[in-house]
ModelCIF file with pLDDT and N, C-alpha, C, O atoms, coordinates in Angstrom:
data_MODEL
#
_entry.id   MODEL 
#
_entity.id                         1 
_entity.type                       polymer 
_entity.pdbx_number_of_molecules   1 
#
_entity_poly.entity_id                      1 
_entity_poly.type                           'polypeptide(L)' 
_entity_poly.nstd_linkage                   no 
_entity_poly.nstd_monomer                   no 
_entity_poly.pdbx_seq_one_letter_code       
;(UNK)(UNK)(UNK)(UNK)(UNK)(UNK)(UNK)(UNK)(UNK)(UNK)(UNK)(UNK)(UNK)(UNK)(UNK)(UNK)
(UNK)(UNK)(UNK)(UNK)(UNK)(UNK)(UNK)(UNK)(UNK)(UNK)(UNK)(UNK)(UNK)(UNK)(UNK)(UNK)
(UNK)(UNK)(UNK)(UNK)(UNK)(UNK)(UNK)(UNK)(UNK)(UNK)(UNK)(UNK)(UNK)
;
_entity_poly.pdbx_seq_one_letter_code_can   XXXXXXXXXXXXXXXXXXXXXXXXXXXXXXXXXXXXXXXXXXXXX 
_entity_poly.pdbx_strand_id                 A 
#
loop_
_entity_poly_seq.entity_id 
_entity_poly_seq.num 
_entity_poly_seq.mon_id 
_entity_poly_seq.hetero 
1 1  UNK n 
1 2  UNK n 
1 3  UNK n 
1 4  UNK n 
1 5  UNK n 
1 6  UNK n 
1 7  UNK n 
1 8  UNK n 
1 9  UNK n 
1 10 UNK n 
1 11 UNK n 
1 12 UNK n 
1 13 UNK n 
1 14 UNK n 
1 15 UNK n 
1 16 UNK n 
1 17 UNK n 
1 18 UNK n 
1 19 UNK n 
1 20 UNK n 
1 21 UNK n 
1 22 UNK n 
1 23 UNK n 
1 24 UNK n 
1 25 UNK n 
1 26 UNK n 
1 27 UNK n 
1 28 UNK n 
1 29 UNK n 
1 30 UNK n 
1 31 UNK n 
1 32 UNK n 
1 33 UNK n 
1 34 UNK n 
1 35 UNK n 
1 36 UNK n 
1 37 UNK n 
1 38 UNK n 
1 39 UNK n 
1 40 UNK n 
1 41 UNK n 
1 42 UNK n 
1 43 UNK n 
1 44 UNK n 
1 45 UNK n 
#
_struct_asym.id          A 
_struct_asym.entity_id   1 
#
loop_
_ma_qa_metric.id 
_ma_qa_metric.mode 
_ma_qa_metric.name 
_ma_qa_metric.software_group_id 
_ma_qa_metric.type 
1 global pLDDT . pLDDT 
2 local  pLDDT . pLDDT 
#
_ma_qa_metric_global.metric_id      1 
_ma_qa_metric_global.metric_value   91.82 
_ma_qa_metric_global.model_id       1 
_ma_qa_metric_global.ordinal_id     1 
#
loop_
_ma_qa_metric_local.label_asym_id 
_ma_qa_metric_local.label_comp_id 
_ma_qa_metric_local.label_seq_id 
_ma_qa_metric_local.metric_id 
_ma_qa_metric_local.metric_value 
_ma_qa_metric_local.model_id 
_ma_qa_metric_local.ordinal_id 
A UNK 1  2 73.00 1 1  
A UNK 2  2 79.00 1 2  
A UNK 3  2 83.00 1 3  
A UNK 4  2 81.00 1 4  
A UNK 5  2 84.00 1 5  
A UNK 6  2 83.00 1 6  
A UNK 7  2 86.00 1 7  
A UNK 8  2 82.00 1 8  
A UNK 9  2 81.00 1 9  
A UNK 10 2 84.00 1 10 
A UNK 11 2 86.00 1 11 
A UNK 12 2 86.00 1 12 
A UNK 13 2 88.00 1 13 
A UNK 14 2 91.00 1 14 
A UNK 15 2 90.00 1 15 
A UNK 16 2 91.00 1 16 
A UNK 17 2 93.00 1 17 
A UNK 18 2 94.00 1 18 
A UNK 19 2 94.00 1 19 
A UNK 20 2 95.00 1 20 
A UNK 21 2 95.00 1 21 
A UNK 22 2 96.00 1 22 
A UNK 23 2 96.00 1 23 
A UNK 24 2 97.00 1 24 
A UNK 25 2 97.00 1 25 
A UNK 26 2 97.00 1 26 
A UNK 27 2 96.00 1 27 
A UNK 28 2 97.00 1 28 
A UNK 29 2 97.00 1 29 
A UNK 30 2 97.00 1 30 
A UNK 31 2 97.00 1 31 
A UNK 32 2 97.00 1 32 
A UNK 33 2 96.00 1 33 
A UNK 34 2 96.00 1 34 
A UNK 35 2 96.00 1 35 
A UNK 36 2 97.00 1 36 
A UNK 37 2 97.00 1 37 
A UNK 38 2 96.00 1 38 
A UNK 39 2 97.00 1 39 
A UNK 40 2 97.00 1 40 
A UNK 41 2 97.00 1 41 
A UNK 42 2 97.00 1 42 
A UNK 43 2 96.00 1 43 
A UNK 44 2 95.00 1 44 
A UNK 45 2 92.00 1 45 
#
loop_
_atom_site.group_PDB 
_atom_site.id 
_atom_site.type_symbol 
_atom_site.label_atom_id 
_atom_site.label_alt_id 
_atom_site.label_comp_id 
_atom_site.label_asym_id 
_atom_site.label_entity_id 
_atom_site.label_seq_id 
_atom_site.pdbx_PDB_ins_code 
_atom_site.Cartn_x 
_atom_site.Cartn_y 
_atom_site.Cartn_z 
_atom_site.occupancy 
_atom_site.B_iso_or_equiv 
_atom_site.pdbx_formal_charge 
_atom_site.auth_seq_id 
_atom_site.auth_comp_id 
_atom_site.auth_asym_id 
_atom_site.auth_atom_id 
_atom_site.pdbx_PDB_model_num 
ATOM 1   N N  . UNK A 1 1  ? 39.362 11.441 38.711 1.00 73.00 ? 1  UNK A N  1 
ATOM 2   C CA . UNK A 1 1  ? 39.567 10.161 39.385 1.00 73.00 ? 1  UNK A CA 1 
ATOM 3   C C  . UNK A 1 1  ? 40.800 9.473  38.811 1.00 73.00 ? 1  UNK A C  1 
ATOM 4   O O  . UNK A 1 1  ? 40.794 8.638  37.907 1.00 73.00 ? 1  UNK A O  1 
ATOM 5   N N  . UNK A 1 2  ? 41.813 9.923  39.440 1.00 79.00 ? 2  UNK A N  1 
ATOM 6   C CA . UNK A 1 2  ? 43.304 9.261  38.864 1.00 79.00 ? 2  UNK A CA 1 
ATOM 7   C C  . UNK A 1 2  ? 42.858 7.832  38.760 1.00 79.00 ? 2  UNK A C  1 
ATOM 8   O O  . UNK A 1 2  ? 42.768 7.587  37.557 1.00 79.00 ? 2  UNK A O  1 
ATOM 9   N N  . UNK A 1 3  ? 42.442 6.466  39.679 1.00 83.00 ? 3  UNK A N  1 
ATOM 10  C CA . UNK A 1 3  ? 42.198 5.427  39.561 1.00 83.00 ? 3  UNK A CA 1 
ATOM 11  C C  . UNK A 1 3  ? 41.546 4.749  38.481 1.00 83.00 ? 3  UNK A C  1 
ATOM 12  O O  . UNK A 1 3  ? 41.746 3.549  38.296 1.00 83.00 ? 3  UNK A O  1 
ATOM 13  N N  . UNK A 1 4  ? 40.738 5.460  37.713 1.00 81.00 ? 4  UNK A N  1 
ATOM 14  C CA . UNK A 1 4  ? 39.989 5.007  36.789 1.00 81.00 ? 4  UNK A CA 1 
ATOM 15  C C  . UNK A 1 4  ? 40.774 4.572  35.640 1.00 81.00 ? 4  UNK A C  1 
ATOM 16  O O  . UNK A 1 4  ? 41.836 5.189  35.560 1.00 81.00 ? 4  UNK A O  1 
ATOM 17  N N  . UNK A 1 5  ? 40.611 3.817  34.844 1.00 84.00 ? 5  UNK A N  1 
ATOM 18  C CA . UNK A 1 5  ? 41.426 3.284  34.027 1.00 84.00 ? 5  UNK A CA 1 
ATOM 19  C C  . UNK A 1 5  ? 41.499 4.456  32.651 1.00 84.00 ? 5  UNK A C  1 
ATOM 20  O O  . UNK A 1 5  ? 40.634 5.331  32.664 1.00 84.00 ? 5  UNK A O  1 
ATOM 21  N N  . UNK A 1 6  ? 42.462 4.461  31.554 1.00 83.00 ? 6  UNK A N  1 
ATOM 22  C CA . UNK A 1 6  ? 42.083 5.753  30.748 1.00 83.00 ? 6  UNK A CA 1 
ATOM 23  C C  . UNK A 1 6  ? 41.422 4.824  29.576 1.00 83.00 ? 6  UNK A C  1 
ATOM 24  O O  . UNK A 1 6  ? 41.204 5.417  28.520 1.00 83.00 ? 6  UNK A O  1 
ATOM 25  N N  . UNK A 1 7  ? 41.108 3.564  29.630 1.00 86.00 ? 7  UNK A N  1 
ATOM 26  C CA . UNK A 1 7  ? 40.319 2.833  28.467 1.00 86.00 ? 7  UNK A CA 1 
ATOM 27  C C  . UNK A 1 7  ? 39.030 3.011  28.667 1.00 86.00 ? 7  UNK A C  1 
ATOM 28  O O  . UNK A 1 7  ? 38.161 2.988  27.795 1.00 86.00 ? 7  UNK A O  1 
ATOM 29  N N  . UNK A 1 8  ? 38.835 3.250  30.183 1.00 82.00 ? 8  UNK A N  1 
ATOM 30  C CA . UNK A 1 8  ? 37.151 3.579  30.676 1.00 82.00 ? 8  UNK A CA 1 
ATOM 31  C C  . UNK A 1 8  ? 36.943 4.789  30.606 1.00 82.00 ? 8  UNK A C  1 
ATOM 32  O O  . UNK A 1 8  ? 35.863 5.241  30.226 1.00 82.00 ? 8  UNK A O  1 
ATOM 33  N N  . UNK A 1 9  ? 37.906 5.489  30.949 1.00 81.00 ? 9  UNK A N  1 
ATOM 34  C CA . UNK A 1 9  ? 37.347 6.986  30.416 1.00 81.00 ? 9  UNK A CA 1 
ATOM 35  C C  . UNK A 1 9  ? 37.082 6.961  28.733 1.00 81.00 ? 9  UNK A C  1 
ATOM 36  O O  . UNK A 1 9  ? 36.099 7.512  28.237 1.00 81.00 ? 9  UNK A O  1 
ATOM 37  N N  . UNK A 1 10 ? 38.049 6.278  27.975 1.00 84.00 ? 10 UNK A N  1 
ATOM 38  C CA . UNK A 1 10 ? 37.843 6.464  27.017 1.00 84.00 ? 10 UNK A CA 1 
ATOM 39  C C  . UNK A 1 10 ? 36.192 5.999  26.336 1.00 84.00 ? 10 UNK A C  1 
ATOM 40  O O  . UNK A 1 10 ? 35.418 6.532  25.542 1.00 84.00 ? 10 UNK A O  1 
ATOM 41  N N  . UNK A 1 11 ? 36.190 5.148  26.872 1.00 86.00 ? 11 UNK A N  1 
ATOM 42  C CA . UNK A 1 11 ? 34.977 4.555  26.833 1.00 86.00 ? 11 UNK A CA 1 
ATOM 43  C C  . UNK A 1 11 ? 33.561 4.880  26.865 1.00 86.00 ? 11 UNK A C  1 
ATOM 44  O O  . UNK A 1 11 ? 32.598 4.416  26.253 1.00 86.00 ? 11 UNK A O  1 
ATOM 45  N N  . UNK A 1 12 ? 33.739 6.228  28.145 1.00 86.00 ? 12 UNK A N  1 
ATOM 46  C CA . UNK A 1 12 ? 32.851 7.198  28.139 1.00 86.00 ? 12 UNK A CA 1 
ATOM 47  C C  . UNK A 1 12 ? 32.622 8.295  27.104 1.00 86.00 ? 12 UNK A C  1 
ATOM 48  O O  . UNK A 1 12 ? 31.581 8.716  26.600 1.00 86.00 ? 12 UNK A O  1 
ATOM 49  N N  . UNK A 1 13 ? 34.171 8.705  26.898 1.00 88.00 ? 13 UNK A N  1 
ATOM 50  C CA . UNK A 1 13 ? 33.682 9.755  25.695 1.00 88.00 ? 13 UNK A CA 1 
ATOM 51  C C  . UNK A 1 13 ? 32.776 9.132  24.498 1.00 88.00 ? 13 UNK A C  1 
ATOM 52  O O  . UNK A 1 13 ? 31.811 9.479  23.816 1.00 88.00 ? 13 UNK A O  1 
ATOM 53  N N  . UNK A 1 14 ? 33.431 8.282  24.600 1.00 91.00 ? 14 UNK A N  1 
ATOM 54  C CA . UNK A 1 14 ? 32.473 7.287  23.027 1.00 91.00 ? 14 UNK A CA 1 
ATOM 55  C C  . UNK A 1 14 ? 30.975 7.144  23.018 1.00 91.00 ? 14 UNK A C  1 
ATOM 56  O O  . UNK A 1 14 ? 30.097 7.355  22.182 1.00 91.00 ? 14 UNK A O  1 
ATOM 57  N N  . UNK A 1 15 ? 31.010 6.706  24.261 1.00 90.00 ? 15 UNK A N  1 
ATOM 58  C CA . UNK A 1 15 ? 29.313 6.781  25.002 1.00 90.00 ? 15 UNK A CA 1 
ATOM 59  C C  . UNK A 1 15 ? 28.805 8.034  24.781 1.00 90.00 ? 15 UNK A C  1 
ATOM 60  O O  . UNK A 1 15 ? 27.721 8.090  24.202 1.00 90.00 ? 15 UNK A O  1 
ATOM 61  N N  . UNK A 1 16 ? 29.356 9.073  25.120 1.00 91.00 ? 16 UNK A N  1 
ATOM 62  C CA . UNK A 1 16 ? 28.627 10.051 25.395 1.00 91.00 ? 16 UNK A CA 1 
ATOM 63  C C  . UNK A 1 16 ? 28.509 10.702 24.164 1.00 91.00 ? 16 UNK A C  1 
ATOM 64  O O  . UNK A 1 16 ? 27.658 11.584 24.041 1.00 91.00 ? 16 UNK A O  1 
ATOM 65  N N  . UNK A 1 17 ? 29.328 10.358 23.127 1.00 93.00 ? 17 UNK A N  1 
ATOM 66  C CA . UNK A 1 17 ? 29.424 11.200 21.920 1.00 93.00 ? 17 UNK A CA 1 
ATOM 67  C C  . UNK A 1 17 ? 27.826 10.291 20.896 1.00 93.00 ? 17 UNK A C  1 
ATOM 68  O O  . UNK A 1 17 ? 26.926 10.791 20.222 1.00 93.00 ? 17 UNK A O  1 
ATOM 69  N N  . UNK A 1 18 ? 28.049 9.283  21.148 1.00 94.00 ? 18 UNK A N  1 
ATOM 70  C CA . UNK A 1 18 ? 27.058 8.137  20.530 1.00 94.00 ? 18 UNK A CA 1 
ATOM 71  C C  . UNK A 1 18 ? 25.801 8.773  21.497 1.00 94.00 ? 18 UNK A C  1 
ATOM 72  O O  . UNK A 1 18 ? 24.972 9.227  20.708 1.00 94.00 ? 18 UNK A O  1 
ATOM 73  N N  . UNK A 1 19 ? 25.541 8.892  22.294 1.00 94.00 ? 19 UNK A N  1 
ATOM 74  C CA . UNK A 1 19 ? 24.377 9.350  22.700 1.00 94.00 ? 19 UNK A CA 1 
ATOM 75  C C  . UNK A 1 19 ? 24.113 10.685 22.119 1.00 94.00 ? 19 UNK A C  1 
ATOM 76  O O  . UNK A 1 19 ? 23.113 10.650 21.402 1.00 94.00 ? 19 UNK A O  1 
ATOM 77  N N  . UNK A 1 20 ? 24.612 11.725 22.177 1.00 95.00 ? 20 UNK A N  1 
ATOM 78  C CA . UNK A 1 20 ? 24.598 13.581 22.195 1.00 95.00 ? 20 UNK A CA 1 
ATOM 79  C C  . UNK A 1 20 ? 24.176 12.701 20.104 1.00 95.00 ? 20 UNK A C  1 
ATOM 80  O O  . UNK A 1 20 ? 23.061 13.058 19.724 1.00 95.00 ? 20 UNK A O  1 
ATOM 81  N N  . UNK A 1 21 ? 24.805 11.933 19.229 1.00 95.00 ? 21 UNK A N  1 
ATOM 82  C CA . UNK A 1 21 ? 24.038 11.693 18.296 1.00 95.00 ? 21 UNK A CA 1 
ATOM 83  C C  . UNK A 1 21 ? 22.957 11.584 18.128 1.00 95.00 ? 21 UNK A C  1 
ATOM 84  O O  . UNK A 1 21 ? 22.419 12.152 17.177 1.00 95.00 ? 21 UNK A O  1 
ATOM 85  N N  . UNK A 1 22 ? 22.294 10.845 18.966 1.00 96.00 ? 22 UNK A N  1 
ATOM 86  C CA . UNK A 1 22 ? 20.620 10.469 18.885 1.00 96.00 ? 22 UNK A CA 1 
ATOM 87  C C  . UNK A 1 22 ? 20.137 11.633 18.958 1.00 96.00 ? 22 UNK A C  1 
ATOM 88  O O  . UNK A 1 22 ? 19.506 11.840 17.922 1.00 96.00 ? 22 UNK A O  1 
ATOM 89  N N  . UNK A 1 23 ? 20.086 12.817 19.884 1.00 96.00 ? 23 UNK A N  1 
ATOM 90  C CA . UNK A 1 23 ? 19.500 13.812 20.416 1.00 96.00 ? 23 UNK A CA 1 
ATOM 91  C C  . UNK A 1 23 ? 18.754 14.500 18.695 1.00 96.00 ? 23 UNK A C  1 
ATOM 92  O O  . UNK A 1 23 ? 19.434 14.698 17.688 1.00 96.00 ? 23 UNK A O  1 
ATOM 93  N N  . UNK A 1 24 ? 17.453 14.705 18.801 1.00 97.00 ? 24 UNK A N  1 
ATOM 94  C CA . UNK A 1 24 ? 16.338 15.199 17.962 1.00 97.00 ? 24 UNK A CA 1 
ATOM 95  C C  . UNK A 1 24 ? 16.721 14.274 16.624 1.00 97.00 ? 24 UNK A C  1 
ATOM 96  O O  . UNK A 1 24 ? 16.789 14.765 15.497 1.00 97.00 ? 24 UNK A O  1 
ATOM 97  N N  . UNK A 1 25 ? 17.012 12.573 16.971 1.00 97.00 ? 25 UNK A N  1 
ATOM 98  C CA . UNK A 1 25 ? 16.190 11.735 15.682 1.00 97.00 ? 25 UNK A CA 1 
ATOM 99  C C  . UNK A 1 25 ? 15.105 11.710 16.203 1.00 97.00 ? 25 UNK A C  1 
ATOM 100 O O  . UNK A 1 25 ? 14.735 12.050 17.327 1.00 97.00 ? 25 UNK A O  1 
ATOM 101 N N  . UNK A 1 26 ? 14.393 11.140 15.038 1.00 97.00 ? 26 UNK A N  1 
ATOM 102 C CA . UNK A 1 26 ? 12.920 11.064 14.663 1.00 97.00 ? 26 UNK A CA 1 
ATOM 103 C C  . UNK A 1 26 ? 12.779 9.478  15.726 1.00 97.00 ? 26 UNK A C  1 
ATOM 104 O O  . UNK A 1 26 ? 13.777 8.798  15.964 1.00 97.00 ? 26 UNK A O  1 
ATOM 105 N N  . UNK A 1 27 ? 11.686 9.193  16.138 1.00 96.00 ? 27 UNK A N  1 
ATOM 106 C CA . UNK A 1 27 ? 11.503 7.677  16.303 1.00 96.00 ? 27 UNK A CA 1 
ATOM 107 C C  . UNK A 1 27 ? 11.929 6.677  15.443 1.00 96.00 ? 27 UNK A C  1 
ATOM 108 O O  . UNK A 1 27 ? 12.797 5.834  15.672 1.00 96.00 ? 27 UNK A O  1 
ATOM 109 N N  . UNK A 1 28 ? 11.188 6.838  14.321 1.00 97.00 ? 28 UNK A N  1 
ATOM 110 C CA . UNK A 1 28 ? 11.302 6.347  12.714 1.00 97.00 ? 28 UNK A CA 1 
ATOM 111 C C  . UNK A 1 28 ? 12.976 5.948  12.478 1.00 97.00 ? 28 UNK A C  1 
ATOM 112 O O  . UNK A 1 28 ? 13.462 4.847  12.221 1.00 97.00 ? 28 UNK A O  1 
ATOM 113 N N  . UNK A 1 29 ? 13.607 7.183  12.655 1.00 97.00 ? 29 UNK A N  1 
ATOM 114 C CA . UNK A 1 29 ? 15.530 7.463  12.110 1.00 97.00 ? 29 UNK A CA 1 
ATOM 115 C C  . UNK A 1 29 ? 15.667 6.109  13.139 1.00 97.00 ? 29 UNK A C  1 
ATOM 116 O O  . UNK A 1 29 ? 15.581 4.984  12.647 1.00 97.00 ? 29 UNK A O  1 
ATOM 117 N N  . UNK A 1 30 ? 15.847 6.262  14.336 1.00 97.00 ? 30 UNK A N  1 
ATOM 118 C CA . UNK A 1 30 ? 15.824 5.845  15.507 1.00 97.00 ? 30 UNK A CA 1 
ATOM 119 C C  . UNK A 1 30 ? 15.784 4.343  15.328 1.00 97.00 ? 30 UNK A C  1 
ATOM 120 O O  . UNK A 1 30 ? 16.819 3.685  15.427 1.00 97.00 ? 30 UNK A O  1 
ATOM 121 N N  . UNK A 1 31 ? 14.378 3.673  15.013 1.00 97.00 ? 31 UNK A N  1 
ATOM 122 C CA . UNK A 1 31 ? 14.301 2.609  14.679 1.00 97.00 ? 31 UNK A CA 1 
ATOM 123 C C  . UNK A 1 31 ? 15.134 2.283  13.899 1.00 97.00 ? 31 UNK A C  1 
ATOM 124 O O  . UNK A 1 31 ? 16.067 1.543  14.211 1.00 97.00 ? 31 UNK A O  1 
ATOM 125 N N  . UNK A 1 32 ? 14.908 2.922  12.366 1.00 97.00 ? 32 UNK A N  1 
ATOM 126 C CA . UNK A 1 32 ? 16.259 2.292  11.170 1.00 97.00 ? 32 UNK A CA 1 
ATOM 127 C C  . UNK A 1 32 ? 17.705 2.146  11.173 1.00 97.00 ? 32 UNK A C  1 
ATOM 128 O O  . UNK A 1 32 ? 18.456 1.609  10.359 1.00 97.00 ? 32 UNK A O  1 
ATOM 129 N N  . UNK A 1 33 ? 18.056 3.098  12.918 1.00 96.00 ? 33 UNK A N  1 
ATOM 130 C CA . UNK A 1 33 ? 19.595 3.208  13.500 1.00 96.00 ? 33 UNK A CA 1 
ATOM 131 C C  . UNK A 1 33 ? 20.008 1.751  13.679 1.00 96.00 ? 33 UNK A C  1 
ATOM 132 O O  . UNK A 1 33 ? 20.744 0.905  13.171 1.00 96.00 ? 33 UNK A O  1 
ATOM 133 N N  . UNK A 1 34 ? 18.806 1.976  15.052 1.00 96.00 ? 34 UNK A N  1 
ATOM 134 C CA . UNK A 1 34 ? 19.201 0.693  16.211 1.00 96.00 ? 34 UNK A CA 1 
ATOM 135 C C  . UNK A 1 34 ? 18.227 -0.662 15.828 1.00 96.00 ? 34 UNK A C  1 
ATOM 136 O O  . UNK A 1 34 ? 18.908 -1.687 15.846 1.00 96.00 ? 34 UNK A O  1 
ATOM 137 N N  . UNK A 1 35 ? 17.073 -0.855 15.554 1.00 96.00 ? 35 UNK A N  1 
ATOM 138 C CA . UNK A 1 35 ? 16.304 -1.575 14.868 1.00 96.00 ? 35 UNK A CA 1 
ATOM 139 C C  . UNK A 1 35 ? 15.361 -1.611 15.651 1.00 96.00 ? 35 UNK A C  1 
ATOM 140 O O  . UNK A 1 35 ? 15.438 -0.563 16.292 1.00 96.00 ? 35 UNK A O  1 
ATOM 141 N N  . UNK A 1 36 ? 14.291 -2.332 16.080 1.00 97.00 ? 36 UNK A N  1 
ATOM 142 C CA . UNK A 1 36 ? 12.875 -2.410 16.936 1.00 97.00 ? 36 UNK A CA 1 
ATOM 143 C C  . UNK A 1 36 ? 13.931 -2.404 18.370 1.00 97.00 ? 36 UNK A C  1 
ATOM 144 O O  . UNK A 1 36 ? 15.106 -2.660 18.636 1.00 97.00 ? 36 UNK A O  1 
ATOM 145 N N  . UNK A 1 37 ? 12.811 -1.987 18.999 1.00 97.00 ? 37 UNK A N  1 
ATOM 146 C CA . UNK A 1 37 ? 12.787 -1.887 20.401 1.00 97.00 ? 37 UNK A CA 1 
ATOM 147 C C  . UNK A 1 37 ? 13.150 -2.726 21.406 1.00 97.00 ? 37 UNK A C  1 
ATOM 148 O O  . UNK A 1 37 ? 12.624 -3.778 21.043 1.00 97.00 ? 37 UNK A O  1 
ATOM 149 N N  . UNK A 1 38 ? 13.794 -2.986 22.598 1.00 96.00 ? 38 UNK A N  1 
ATOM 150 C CA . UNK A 1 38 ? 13.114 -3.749 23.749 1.00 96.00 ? 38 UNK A CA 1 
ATOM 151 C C  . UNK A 1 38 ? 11.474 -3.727 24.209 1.00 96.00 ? 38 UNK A C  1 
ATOM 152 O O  . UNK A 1 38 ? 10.775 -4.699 24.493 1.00 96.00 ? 38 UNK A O  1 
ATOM 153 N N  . UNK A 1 39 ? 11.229 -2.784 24.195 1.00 97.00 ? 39 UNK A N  1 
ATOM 154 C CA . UNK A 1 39 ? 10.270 -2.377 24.923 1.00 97.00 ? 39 UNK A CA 1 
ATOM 155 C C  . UNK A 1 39 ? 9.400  -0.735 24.298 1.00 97.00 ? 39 UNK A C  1 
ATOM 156 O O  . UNK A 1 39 ? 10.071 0.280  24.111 1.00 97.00 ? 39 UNK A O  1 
ATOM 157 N N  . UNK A 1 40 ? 8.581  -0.754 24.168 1.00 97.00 ? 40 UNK A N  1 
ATOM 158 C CA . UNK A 1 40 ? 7.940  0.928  24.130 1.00 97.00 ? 40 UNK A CA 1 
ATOM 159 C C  . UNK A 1 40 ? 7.031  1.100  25.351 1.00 97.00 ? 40 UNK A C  1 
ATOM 160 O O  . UNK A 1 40 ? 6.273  0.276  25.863 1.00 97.00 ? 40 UNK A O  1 
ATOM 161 N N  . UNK A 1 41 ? 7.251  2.180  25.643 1.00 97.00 ? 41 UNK A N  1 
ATOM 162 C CA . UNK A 1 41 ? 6.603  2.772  27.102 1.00 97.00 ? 41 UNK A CA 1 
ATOM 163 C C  . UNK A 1 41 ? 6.072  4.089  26.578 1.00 97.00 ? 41 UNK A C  1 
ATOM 164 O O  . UNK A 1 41 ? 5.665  4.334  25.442 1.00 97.00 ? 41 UNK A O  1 
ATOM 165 N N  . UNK A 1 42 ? 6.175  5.069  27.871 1.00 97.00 ? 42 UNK A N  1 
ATOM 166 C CA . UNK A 1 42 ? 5.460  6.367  27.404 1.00 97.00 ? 42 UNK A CA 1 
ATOM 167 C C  . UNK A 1 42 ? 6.226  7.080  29.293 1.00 97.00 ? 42 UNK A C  1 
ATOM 168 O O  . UNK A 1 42 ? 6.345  6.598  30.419 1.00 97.00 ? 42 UNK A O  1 
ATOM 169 N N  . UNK A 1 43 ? 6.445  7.992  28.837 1.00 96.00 ? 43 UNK A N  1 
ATOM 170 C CA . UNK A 1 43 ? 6.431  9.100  29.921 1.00 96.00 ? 43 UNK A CA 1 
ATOM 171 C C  . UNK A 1 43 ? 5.974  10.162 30.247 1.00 96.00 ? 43 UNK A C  1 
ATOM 172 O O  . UNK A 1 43 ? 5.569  10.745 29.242 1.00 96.00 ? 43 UNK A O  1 
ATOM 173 N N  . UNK A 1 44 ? 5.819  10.742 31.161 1.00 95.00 ? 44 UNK A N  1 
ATOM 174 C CA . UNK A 1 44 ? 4.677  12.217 31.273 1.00 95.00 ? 44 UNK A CA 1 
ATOM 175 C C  . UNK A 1 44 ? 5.452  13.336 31.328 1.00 95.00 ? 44 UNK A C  1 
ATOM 176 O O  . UNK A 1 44 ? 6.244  13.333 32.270 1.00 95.00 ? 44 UNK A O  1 
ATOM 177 N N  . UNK A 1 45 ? 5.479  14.444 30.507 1.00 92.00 ? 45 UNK A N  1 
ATOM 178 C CA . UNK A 1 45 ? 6.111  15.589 30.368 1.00 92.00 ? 45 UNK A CA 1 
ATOM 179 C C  . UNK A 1 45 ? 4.676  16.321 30.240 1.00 92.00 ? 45 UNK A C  1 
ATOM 180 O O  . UNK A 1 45 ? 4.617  17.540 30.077 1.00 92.00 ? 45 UNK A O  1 
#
């Protein structure tokens, strides 16, 4: 997408690199990262 700005792309890599981090913390890690929650739910797998 030529239009997109390259600060927003940049923006994404950052995002996406900060996310692919979280992938297999603990809840626990998780909490002590980011701190308590919005919200806790549950999903069905």
């Amino acid at each position: 997408a030529p239009g997109v700005p390259a600060d927003v792309r940049d923006g994404q890599d950052k995002a996406l690199a900060f996310l692919n981090s979280l992938k297999g913390k603990s809840e626990a890690d998780v909490v002590q990262l980011l701190g308590p929650p919005a919200e806790r739910g549950t999903w069905k797998f």
